[in-house]
PDB file of N, CA and C in Angstrom:
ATOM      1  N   UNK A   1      15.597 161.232  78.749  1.00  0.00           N
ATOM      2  CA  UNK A   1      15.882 159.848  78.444  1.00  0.00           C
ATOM      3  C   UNK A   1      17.315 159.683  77.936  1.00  0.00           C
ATOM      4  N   UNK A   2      17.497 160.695  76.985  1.00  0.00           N
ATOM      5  CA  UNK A   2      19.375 160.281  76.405  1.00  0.00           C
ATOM      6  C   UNK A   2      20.135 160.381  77.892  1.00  0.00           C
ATOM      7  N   UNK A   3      19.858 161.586  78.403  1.00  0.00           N
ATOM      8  CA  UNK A   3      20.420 161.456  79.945  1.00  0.00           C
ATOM      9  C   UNK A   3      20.557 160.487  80.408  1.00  0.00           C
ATOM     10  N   UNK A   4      19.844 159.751  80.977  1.00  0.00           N
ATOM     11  CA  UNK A   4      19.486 158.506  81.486  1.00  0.00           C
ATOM     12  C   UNK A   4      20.831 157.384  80.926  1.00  0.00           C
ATOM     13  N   UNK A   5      20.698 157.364  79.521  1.00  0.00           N
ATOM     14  CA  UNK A   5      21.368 156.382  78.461  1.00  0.00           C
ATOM     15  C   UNK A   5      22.672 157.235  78.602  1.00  0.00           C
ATOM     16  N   UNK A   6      23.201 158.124  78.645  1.00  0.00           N
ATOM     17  CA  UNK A   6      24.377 158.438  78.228  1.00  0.00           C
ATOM     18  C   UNK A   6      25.285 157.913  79.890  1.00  0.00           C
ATOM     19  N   UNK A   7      24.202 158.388  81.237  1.00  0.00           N
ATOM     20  CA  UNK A   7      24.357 158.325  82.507  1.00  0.00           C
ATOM     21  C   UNK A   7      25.062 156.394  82.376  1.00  0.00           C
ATOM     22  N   UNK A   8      24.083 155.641  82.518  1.00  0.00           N
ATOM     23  CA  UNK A   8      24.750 154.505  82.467  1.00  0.00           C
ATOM     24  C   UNK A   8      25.457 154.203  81.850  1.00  0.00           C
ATOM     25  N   UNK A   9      25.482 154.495  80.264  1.00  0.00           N
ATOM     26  CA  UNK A   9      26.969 154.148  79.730  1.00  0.00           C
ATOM     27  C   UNK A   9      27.973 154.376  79.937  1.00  0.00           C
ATOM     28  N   UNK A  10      28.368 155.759  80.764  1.00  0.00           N
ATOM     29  CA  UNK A  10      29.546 156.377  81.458  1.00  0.00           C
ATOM     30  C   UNK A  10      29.672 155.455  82.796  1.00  0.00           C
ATOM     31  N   UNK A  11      28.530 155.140  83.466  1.00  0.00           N
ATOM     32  CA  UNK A  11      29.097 154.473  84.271  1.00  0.00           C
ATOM     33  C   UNK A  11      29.138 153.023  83.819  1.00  0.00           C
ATOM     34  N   UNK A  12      28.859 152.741  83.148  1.00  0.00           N
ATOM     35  CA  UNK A  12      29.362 150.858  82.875  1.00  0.00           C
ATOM     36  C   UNK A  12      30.901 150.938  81.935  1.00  0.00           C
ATOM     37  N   UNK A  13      31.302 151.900  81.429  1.00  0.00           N
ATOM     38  CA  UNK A  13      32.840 152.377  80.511  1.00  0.00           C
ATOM     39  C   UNK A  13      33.565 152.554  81.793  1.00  0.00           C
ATOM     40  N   UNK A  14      32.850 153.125  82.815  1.00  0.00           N
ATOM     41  CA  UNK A  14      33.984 153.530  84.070  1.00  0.00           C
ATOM     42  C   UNK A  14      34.032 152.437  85.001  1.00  0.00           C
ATOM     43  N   UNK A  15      32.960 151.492  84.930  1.00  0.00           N
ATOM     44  CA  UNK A  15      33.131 150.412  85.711  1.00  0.00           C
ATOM     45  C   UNK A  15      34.163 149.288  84.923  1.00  0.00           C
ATOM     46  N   UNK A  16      33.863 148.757  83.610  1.00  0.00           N
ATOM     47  CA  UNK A  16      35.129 148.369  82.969  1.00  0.00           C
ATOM     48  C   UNK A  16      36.100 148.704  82.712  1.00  0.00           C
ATOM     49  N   UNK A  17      36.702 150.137  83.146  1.00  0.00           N
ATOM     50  CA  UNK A  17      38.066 150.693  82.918  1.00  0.00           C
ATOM     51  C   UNK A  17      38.531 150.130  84.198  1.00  0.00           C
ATOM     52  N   UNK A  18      38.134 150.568  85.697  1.00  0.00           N
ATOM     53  CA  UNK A  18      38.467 150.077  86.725  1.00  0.00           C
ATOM     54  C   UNK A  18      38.962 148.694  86.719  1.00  0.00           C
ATOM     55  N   UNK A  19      37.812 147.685  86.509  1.00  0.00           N
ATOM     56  CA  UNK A  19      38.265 146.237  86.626  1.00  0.00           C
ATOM     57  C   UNK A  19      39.393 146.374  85.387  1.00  0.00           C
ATOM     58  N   UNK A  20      40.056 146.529  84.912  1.00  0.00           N
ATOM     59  CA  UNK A  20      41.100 146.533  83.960  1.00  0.00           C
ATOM     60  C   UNK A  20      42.013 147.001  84.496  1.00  0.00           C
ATOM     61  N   UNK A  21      41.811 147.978  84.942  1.00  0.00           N
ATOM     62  CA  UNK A  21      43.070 148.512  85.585  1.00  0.00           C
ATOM     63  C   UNK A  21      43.816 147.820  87.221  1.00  0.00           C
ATOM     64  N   UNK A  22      42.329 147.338  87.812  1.00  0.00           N
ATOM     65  CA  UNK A  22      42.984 146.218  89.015  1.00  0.00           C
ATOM     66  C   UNK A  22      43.233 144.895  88.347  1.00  0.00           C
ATOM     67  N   UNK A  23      43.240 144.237  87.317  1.00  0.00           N
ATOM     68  CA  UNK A  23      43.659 143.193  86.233  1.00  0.00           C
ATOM     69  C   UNK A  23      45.333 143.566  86.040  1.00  0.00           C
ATOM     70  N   UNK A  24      45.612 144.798  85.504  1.00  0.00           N
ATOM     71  CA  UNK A  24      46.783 144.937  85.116  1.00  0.00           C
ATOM     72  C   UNK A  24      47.778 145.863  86.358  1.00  0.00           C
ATOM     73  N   UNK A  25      47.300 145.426  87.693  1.00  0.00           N
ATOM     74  CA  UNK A  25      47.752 146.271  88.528  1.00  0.00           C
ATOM     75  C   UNK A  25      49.395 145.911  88.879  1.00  0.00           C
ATOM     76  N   UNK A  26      50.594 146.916  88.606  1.00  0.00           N
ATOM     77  CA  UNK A  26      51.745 146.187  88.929  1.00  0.00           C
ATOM     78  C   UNK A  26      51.841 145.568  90.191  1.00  0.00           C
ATOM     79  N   UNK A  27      53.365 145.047  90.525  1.00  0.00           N
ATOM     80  CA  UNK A  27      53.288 144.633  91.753  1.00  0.00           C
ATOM     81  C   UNK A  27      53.622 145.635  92.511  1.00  0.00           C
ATOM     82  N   UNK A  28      53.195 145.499  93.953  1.00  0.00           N
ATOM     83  CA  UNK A  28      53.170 146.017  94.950  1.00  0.00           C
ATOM     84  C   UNK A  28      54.542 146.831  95.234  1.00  0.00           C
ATOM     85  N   UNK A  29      56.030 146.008  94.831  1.00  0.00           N
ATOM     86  CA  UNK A  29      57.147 146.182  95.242  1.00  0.00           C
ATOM     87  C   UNK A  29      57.717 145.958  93.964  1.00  0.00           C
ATOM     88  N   UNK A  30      58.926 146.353  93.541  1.00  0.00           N
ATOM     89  CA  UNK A  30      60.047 146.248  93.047  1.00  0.00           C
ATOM     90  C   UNK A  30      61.747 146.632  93.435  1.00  0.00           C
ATOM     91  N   UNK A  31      62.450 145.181  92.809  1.00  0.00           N
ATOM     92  CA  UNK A  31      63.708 144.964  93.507  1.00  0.00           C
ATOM     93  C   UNK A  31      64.845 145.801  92.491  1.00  0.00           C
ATOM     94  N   UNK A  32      65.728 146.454  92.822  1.00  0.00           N
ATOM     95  CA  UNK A  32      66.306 147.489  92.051  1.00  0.00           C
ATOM     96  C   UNK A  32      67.892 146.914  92.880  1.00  0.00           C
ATOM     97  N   UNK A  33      69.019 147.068  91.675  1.00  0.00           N
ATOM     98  CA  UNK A  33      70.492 147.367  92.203  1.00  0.00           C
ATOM     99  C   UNK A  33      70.350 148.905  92.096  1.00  0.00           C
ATOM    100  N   UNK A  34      70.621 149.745  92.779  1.00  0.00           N
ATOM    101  CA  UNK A  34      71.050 150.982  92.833  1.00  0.00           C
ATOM    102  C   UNK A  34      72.588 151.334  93.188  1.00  0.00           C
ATOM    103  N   UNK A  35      73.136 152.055  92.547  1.00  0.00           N
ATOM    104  CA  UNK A  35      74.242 152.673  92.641  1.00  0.00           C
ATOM    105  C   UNK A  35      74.209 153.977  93.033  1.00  0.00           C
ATOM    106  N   UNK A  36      75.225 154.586  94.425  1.00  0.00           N
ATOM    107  CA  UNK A  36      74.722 155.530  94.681  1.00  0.00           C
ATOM    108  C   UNK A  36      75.769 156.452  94.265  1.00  0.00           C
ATOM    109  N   UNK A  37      76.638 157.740  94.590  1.00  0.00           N
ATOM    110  CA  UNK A  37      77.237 158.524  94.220  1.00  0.00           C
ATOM    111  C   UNK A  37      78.337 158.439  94.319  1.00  0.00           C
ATOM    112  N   UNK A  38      78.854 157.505  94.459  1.00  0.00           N
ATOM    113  CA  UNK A  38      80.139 156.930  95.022  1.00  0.00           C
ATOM    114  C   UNK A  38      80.804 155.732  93.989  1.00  0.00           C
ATOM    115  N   UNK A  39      79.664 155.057  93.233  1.00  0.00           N
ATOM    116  CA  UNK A  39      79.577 153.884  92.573  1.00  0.00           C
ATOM    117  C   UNK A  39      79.256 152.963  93.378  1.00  0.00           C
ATOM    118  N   UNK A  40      79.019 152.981  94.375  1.00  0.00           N
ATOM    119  CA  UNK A  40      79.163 151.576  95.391  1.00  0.00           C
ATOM    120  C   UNK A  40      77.472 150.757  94.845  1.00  0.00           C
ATOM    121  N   UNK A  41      77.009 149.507  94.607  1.00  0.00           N
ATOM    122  CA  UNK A  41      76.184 149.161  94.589  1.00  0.00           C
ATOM    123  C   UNK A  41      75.062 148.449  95.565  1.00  0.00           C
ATOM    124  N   UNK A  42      74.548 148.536  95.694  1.00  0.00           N
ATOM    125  CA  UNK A  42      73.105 147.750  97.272  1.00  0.00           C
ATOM    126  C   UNK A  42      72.169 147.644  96.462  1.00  0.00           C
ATOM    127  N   UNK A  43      71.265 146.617  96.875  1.00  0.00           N
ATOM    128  CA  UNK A  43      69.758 146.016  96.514  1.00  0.00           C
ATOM    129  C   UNK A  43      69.203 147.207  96.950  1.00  0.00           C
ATOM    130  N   UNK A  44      67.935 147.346  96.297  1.00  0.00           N
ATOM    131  CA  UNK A  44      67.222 148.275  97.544  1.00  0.00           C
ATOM    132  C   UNK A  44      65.616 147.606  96.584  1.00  0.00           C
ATOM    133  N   UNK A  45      64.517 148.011  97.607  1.00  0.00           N
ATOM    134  CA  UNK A  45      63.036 147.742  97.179  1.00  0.00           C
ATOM    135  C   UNK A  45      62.811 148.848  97.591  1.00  0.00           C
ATOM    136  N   UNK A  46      61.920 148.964  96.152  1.00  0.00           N
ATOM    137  CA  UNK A  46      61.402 150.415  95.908  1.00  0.00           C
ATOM    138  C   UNK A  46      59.722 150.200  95.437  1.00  0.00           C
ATOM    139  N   UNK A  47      59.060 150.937  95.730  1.00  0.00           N
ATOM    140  CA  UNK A  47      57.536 151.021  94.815  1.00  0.00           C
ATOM    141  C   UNK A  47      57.945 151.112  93.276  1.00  0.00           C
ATOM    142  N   UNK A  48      56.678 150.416  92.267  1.00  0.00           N
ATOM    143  CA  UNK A  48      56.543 150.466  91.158  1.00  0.00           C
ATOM    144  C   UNK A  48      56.964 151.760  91.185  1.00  0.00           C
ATOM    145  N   UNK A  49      56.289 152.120  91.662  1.00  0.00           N
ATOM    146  CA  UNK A  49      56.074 153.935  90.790  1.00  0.00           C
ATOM    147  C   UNK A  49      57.541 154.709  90.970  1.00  0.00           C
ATOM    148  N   UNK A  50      58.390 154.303  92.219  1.00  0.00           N
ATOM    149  CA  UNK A  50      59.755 155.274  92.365  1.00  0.00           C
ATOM    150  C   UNK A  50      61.073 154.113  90.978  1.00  0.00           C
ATOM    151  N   UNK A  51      60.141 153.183  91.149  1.00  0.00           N
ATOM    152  CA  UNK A  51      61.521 152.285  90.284  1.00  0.00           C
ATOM    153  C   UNK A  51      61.719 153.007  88.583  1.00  0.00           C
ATOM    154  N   UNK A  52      61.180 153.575  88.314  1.00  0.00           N
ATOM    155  CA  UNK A  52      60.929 153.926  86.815  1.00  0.00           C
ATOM    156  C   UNK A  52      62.193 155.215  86.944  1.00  0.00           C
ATOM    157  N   UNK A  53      61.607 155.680  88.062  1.00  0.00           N
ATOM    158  CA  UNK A  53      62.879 157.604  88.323  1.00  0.00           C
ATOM    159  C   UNK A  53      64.497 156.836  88.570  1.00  0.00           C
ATOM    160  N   UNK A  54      64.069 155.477  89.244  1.00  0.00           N
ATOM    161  CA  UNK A  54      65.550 154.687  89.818  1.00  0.00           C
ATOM    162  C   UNK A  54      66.178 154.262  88.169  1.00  0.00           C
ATOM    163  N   UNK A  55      65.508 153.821  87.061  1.00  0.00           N
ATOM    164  CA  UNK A  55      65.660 153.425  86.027  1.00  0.00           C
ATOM    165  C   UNK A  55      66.297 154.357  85.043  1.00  0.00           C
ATOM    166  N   UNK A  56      66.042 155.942  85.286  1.00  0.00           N
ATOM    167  CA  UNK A  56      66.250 156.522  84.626  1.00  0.00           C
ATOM    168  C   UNK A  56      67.498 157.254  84.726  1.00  0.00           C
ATOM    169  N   UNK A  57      68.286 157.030  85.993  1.00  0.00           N
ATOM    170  CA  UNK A  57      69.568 157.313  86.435  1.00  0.00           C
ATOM    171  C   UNK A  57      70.315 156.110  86.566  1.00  0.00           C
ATOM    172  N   UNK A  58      70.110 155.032  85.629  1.00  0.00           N
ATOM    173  CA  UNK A  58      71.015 153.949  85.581  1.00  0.00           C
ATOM    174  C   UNK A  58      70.986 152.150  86.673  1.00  0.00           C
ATOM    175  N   UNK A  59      70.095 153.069  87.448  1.00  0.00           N
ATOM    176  CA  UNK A  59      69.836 151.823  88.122  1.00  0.00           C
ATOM    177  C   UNK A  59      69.190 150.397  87.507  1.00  0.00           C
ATOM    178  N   UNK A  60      69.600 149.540  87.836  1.00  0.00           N
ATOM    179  CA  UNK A  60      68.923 148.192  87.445  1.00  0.00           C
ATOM    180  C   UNK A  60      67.770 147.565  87.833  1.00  0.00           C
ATOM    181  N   UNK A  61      66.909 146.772  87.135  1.00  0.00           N
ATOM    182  CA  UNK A  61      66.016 145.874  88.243  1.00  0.00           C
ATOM    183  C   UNK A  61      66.520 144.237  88.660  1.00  0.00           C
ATOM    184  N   UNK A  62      65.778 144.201  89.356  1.00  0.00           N
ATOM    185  CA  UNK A  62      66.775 143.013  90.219  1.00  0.00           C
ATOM    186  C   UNK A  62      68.242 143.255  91.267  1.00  0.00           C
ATOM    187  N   UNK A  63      68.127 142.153  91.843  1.00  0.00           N
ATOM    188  CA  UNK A  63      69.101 142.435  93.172  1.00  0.00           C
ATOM    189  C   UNK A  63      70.340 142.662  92.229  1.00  0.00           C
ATOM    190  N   UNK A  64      71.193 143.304  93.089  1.00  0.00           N
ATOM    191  CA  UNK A  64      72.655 143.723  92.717  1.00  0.00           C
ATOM    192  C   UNK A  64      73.486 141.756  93.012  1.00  0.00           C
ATOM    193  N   UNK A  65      74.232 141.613  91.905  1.00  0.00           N
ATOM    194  CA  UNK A  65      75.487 140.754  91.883  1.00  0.00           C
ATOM    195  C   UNK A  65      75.656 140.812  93.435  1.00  0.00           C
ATOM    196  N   UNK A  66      75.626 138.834  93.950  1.00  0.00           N
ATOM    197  CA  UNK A  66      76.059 139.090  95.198  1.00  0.00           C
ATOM    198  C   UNK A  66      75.576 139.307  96.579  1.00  0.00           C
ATOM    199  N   UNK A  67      74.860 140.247  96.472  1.00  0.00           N
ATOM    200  CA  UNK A  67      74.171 140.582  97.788  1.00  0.00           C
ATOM    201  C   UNK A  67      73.439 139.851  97.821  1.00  0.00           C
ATOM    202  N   UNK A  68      72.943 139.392  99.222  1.00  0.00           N
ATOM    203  CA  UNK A  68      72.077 138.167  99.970  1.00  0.00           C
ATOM    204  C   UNK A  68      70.272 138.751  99.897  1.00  0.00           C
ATOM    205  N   UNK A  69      69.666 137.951  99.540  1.00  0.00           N
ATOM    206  CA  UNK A  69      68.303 138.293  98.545  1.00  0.00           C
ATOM    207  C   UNK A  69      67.575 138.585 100.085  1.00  0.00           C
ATOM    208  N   UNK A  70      66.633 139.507 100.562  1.00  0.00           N
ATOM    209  CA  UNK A  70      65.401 139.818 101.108  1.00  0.00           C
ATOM    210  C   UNK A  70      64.937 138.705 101.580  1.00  0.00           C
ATOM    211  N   UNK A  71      64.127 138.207 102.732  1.00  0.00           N
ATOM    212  CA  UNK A  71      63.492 137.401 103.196  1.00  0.00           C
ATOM    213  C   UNK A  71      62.091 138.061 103.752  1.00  0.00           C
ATOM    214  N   UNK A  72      60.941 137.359 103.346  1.00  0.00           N
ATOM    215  CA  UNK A  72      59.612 137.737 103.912  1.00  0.00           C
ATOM    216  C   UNK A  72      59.081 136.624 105.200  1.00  0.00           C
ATOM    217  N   UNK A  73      58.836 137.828 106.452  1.00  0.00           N
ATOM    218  CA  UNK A  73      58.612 137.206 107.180  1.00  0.00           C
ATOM    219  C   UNK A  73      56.973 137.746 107.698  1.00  0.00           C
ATOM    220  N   UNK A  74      56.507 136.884 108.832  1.00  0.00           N
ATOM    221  CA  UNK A  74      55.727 137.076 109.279  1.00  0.00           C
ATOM    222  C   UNK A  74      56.027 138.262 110.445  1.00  0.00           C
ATOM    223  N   UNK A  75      55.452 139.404 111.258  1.00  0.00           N
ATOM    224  CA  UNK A  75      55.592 140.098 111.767  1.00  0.00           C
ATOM    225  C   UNK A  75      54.802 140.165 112.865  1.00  0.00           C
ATOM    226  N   UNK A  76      55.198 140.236 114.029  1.00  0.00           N
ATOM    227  CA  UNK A  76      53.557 140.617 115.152  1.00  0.00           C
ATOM    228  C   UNK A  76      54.165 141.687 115.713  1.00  0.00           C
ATOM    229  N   UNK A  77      53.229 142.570 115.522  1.00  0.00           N
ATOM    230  CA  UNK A  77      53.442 144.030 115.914  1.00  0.00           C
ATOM    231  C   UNK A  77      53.299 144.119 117.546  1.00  0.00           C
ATOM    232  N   UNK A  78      53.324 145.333 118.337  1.00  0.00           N
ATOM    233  CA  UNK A  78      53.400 144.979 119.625  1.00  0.00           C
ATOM    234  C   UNK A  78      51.866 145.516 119.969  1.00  0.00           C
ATOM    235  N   UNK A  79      50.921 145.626 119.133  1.00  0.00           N
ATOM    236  CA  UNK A  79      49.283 145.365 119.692  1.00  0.00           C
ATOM    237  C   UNK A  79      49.012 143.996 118.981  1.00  0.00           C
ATOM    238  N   UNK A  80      49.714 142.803 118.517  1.00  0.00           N
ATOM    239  CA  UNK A  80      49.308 141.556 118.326  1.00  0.00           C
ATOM    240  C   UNK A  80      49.082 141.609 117.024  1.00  0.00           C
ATOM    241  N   UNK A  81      48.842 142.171 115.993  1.00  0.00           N
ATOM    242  CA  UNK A  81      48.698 141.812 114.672  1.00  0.00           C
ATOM    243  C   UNK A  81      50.094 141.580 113.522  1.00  0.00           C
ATOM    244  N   UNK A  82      49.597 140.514 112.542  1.00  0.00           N
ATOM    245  CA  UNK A  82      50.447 140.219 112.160  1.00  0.00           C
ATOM    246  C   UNK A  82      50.601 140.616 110.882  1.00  0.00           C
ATOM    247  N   UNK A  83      51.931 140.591 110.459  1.00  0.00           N
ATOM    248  CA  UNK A  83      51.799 141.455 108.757  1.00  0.00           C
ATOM    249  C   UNK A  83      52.772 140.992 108.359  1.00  0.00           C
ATOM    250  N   UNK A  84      53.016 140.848 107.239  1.00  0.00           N
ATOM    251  CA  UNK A  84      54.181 140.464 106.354  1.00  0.00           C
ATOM    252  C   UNK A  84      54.876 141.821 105.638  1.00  0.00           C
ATOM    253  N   UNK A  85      55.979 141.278 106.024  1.00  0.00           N
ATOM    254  CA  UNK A  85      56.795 142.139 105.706  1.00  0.00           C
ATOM    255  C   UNK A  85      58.393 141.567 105.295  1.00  0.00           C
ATOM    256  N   UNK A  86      59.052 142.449 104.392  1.00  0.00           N
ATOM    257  CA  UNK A  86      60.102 142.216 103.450  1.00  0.00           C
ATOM    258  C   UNK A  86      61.589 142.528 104.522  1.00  0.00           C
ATOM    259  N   UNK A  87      62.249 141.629 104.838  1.00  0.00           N
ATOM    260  CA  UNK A  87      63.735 142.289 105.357  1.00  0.00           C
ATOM    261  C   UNK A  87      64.915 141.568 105.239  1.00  0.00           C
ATOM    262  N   UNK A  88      65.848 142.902 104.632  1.00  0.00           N
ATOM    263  CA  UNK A  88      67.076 142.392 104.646  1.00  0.00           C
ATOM    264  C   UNK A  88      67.935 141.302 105.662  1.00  0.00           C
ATOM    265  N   UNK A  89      69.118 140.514 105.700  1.00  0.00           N
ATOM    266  CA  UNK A  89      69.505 139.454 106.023  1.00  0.00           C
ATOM    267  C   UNK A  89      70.371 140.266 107.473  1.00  0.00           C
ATOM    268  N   UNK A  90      70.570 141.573 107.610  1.00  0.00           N
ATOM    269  CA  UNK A  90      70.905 142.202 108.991  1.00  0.00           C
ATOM    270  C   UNK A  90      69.777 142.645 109.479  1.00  0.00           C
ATOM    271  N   UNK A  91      68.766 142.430 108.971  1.00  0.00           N
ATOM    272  CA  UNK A  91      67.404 142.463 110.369  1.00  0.00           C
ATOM    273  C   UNK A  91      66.866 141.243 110.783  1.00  0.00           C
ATOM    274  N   UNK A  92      67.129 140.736 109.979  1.00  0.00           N
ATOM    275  CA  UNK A  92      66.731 139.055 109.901  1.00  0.00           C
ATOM    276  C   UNK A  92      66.996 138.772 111.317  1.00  0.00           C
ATOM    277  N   UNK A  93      68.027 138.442 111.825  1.00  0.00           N
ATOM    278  CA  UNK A  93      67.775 137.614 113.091  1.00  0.00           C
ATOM    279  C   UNK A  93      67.533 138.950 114.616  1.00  0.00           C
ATOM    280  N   UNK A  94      67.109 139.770 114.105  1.00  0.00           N
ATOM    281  CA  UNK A  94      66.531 140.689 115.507  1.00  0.00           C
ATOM    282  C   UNK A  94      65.159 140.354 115.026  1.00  0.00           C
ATOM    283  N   UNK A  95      64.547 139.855 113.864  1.00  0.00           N
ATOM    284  CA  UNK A  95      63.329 139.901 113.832  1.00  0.00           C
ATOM    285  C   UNK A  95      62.652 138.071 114.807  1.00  0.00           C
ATOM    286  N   UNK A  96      63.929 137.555 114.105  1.00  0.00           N
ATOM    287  CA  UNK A  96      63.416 136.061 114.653  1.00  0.00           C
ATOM    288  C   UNK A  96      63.616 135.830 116.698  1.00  0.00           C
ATOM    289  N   UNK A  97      64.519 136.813 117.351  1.00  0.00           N
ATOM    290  CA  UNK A  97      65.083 136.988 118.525  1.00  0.00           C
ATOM    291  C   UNK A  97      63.501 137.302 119.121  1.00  0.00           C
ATOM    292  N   UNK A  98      62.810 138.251 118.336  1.00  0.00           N
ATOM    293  CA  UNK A  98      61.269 138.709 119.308  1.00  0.00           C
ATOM    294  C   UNK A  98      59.925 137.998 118.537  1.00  0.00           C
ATOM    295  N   UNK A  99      60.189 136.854 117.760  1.00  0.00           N
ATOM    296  CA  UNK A  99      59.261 135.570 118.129  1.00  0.00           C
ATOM    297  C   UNK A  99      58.666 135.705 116.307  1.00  0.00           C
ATOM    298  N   UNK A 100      59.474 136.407 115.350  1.00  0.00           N
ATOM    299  CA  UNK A 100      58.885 136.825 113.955  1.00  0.00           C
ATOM    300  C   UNK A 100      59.036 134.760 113.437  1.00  0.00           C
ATOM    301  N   UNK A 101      58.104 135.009 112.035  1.00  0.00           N
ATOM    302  CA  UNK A 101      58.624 133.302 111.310  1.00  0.00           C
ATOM    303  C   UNK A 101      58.596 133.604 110.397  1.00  0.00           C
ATOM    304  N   UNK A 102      59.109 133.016 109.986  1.00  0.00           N
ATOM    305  CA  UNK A 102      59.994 132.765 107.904  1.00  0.00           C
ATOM    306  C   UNK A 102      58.432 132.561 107.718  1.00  0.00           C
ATOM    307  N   UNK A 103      58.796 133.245 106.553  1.00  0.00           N
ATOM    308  CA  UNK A 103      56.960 132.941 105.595  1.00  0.00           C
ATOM    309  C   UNK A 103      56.106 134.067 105.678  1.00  0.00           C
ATOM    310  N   UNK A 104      55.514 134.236 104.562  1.00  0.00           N
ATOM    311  CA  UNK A 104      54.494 135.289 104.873  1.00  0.00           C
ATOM    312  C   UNK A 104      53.163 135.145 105.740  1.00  0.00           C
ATOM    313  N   UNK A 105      52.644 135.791 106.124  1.00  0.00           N
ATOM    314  CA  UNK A 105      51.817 135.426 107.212  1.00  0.00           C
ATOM    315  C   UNK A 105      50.450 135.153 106.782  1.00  0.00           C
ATOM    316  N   UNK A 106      49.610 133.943 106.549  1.00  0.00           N
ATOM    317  CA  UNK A 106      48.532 133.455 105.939  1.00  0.00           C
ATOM    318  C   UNK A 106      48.413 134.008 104.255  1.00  0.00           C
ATOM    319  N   UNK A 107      47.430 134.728 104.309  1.00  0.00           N
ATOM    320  CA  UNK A 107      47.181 134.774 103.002  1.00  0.00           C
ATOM    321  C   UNK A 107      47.753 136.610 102.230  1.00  0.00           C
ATOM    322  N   UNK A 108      48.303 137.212 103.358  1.00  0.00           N
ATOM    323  CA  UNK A 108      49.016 138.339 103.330  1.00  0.00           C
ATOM    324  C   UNK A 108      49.993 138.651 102.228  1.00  0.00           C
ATOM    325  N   UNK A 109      49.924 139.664 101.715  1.00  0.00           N
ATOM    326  CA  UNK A 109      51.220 140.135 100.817  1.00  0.00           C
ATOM    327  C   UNK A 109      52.024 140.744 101.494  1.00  0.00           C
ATOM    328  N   UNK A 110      53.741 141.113 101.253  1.00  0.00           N
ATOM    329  CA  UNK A 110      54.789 141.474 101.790  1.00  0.00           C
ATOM    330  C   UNK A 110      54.367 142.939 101.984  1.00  0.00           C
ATOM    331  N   UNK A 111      53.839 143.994 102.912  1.00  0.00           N
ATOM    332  CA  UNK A 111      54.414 145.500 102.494  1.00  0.00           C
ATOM    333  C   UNK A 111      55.628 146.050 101.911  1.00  0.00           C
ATOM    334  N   UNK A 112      55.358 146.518 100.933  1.00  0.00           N
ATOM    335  CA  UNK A 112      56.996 147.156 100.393  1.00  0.00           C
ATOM    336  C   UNK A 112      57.569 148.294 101.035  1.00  0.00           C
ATOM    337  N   UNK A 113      58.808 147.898 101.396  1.00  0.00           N
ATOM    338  CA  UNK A 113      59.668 148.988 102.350  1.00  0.00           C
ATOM    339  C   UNK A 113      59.343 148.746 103.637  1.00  0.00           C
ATOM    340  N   UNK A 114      58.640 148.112 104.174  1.00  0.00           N
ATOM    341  CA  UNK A 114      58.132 148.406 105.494  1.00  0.00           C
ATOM    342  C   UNK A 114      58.967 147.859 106.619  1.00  0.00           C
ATOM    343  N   UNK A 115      59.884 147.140 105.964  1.00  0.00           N
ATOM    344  CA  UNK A 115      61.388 146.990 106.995  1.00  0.00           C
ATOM    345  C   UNK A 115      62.594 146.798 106.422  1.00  0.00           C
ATOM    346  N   UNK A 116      63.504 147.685 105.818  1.00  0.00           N
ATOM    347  CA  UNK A 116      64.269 147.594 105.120  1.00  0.00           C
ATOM    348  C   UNK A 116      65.832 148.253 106.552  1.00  0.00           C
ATOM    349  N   UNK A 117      66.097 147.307 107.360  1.00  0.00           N
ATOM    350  CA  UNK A 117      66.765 147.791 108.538  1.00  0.00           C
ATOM    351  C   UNK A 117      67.868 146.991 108.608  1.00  0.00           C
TER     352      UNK A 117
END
């Protein structure tokens, strides 16, 4: 019987840790100035998780002074599905040339990195 009782309480502590942890889930993407070895500075989008290592060698969050901000577009891949995705302002119009649209695509979030060209 304690079995039993100890069994569900571990799992109802592990079921409320979960929902807490998708509650406080960062975002998907983060926008970083990076400076690379040269000093020269560029935007770049990075995952939560690489922006912290980018943080710790001086990099900033948020776009670099200047540079032209990311646009999320809609995407149709070439088997027909569509995805949103994040791209700089020199992919921008090869994306709109093969039929892409400003906006994210329905109820979709941006993939991070997934066109940084």
């Amino acid at each position: 019987m304690k079995i039993k009782i100890f069994a569900l309480a571990f799992a109802a502590a592990l079921a409320l840790s979960m929902v807490a942890s998708v509650a406080a889930a960062p975002p998907r993407q983060s926008t970083m100035c990076h400076t690379d070895w040269f000093g020269r500075e560029r935007t770049i989008i990075v995952s939560p998780w690489t922006a912290r290592f980018h943080e710790r060698h001086g990099d900033t969050p948020g776009p670099c002074e200047g540079d032209p901000a990311p646009e999320t577009i809609c995407h149709t891949t070439w088997r027909g599905r569509e995805v949103s995705l994040v791209v700089w302002p020199r992919a921008f119009a090869a994306h709109m040339r093969h039929g892409d649209t400003v906006g994210a695509c329905g109820e979709d979030e941006p993939q991070d990195g997934s066109e940084i060209g």
